[in-house]
N, C-alpha and C. Protein backbone atom coordinates (compact mmCIF):
# COMPACT_ATOMS: atom_id res chain seq x y z
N UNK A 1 -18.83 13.56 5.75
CA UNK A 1 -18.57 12.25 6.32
C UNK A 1 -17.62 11.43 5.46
N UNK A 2 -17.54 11.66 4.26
CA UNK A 2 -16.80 11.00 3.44
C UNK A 2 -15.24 10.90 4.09
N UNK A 3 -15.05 12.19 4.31
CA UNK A 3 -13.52 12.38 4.95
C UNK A 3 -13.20 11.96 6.09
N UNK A 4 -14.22 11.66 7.18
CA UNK A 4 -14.30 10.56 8.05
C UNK A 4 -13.76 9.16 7.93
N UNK A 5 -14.89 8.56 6.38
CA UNK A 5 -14.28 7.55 6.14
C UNK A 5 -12.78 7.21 5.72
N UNK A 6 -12.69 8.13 4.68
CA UNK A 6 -11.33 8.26 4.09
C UNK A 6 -10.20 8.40 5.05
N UNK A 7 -10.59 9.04 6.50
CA UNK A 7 -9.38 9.41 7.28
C UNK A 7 -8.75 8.29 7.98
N UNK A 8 -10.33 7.31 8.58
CA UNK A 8 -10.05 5.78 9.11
C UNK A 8 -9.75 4.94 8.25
N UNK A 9 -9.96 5.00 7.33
CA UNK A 9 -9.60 3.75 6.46
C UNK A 9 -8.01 3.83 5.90
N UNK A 10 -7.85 5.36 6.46
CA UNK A 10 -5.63 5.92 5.86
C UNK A 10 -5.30 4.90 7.44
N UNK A 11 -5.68 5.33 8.44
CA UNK A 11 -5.30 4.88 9.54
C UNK A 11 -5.67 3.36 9.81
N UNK A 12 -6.27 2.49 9.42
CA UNK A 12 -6.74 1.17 9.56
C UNK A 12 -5.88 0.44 8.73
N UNK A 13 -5.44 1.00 7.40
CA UNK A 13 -4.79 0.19 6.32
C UNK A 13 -3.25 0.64 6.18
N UNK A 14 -3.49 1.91 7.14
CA UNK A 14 -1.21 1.44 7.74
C UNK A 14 -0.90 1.05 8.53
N UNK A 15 -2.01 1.12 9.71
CA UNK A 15 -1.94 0.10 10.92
C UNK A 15 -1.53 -1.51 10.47
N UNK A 16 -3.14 -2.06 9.71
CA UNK A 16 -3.06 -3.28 9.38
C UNK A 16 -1.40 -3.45 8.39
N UNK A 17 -1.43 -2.86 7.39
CA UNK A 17 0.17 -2.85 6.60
C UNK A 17 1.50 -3.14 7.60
N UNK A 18 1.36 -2.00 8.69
CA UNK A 18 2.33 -2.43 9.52
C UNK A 18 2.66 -3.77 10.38
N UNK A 19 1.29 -3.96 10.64
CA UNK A 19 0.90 -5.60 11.63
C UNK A 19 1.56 -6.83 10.42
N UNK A 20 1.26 -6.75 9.18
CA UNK A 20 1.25 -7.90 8.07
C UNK A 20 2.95 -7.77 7.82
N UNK A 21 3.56 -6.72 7.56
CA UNK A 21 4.84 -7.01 7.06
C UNK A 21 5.92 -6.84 8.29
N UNK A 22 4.95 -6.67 9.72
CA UNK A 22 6.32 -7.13 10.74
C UNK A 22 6.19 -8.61 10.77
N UNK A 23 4.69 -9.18 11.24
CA UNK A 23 4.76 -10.70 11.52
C UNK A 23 4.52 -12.30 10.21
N UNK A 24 4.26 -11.05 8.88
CA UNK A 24 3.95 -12.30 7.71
C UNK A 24 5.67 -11.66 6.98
N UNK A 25 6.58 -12.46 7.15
CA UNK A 25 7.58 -12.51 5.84
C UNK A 25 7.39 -12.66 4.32
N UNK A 26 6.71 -12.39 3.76
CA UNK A 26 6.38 -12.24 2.61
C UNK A 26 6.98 -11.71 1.55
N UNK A 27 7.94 -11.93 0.47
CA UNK A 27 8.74 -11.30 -0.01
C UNK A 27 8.57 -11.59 -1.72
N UNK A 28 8.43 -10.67 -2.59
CA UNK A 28 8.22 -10.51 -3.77
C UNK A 28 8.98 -10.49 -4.92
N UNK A 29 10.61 -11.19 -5.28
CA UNK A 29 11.62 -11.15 -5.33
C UNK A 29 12.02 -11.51 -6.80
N UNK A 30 12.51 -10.80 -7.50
CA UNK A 30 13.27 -11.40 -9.13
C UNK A 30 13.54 -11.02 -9.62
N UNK A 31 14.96 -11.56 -10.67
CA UNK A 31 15.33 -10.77 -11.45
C UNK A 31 15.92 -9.37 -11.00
N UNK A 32 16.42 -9.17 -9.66
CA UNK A 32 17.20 -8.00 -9.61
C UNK A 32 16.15 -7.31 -9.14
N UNK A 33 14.69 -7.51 -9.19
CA UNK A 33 13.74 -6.50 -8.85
C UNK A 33 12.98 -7.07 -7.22
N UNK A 34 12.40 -6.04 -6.58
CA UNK A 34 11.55 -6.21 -5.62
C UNK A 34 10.51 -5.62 -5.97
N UNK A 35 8.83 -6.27 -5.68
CA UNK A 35 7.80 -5.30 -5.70
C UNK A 35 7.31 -4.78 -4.63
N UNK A 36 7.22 -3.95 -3.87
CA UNK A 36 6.76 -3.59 -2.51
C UNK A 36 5.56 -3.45 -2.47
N UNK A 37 4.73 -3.76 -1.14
CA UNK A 37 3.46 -3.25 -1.18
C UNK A 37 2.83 -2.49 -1.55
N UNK A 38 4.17 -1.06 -1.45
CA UNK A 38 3.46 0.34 -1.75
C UNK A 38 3.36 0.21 -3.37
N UNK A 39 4.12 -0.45 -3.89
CA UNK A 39 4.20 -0.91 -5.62
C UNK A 39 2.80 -1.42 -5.81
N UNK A 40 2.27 -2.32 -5.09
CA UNK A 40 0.95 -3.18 -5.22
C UNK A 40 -0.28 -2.41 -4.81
N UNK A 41 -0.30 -1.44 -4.24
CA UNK A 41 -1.29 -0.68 -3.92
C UNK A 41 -1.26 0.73 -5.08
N UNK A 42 -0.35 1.80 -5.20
CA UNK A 42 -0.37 2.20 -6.75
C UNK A 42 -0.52 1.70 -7.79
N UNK A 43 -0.57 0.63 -7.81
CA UNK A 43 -1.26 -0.73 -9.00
C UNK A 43 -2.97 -0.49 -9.28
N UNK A 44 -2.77 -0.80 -7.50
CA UNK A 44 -4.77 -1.03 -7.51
C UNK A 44 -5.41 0.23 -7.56
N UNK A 45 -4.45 1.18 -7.26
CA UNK A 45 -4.89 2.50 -7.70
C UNK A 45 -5.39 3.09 -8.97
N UNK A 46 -4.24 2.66 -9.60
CA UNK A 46 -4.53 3.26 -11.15
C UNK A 46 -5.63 2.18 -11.19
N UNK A 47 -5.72 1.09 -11.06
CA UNK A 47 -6.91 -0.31 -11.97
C UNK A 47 -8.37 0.33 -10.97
N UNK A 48 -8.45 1.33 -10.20
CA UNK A 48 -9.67 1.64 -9.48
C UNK A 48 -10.34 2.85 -9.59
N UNK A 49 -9.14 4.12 -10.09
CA UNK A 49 -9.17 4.78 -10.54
C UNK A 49 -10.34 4.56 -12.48
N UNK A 50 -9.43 3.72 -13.02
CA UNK A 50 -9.96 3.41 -14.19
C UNK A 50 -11.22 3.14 -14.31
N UNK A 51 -11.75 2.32 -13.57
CA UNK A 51 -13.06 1.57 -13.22
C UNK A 51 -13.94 2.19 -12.51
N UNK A 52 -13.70 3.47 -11.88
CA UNK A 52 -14.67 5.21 -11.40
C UNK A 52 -15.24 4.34 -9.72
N UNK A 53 -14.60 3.40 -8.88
CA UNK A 53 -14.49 3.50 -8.16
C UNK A 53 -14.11 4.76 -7.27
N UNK A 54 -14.64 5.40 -6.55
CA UNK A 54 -15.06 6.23 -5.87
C UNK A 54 -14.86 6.23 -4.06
N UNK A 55 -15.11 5.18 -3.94
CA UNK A 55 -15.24 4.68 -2.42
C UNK A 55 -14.34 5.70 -1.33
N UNK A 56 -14.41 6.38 -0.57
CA UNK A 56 -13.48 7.35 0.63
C UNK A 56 -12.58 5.93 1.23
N UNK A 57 -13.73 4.95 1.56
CA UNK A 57 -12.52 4.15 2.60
C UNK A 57 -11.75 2.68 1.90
N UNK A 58 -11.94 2.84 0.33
CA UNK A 58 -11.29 1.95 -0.48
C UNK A 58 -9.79 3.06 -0.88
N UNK A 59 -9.74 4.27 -1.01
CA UNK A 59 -8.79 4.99 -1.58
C UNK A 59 -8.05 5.18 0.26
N UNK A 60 -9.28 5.42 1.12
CA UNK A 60 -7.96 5.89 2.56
C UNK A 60 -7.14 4.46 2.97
N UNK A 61 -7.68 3.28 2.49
CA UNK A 61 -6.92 2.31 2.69
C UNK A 61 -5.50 1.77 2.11
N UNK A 62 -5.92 2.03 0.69
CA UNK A 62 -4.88 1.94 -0.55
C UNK A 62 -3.69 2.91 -0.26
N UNK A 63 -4.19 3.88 0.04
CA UNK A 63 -3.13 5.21 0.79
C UNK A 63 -2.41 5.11 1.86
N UNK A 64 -3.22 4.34 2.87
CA UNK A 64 -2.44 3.87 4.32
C UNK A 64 -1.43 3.04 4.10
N UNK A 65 -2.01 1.75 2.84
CA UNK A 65 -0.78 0.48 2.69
C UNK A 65 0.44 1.85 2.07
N UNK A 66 0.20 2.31 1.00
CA UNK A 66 1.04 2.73 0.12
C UNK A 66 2.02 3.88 1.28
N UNK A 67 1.59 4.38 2.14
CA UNK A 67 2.07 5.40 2.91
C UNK A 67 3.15 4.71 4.02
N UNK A 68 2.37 3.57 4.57
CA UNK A 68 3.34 2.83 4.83
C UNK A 68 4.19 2.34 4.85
N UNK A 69 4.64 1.97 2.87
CA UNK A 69 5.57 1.34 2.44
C UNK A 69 6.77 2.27 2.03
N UNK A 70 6.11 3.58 2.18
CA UNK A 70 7.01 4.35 1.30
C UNK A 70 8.28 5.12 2.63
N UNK A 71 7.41 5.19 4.02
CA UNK A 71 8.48 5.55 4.86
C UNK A 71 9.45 4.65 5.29
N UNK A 72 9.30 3.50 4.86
CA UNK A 72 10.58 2.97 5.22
C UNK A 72 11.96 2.82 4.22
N UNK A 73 12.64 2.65 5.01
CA UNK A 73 14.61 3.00 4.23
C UNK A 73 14.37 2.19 2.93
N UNK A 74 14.10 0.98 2.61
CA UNK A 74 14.33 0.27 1.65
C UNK A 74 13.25 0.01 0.52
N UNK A 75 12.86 1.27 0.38
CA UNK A 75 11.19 1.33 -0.93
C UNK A 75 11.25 1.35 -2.03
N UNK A 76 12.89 0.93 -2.61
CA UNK A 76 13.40 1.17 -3.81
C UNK A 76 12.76 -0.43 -4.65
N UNK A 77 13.03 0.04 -6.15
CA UNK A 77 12.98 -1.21 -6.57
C UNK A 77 14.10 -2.41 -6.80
N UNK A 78 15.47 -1.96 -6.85
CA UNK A 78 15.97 -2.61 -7.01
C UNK A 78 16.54 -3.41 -5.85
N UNK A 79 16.46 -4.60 -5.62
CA UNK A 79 17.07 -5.74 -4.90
C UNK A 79 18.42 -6.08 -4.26
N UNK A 80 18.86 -5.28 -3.58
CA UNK A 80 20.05 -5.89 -3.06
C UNK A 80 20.89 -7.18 -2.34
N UNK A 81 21.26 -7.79 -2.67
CA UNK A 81 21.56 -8.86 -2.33
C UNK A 81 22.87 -8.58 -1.36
């Protein structure tokens, strides 16, 4: 069942990822750099990882944002103006 959870929570948290960065503009911007979501979710990865969090549908979520961010054209860090 674990992989149950883990499978909805990949699919709930690129769904939701997708819903938040078509209709919230939200932009993370400086210094030449961008941080992307998928940047902010490999963040909470390693800090959850560390801490022996475990959870199936805390990691299928973190995976959905991060999976999300990474198929699109512009996942780089640097900032184009």
């Amino acid at each position: 069942m674990d992989w149950a959870h883990y499978s909805l929570a990949l699919i709930a948290g690129f769904a939701l990822t997708r819903l938040a960065t078509e209709k919230l503009k939200v932009r993370l911007k400086g210094g030449g750099f961008w941080v992307h979501h998928w940047i902010l979710a490999a963040v909470a990865m390693v800090g959850i990882y560390f801490t022996g969090i475990e959870h199936p549908a805390v990691w299928g979520g973190l995976t959905g944002v991060a999976l999300e961010g990474l198929r699109r054209k512009n996942w780089g860090l640097k900032h184009k103006k």
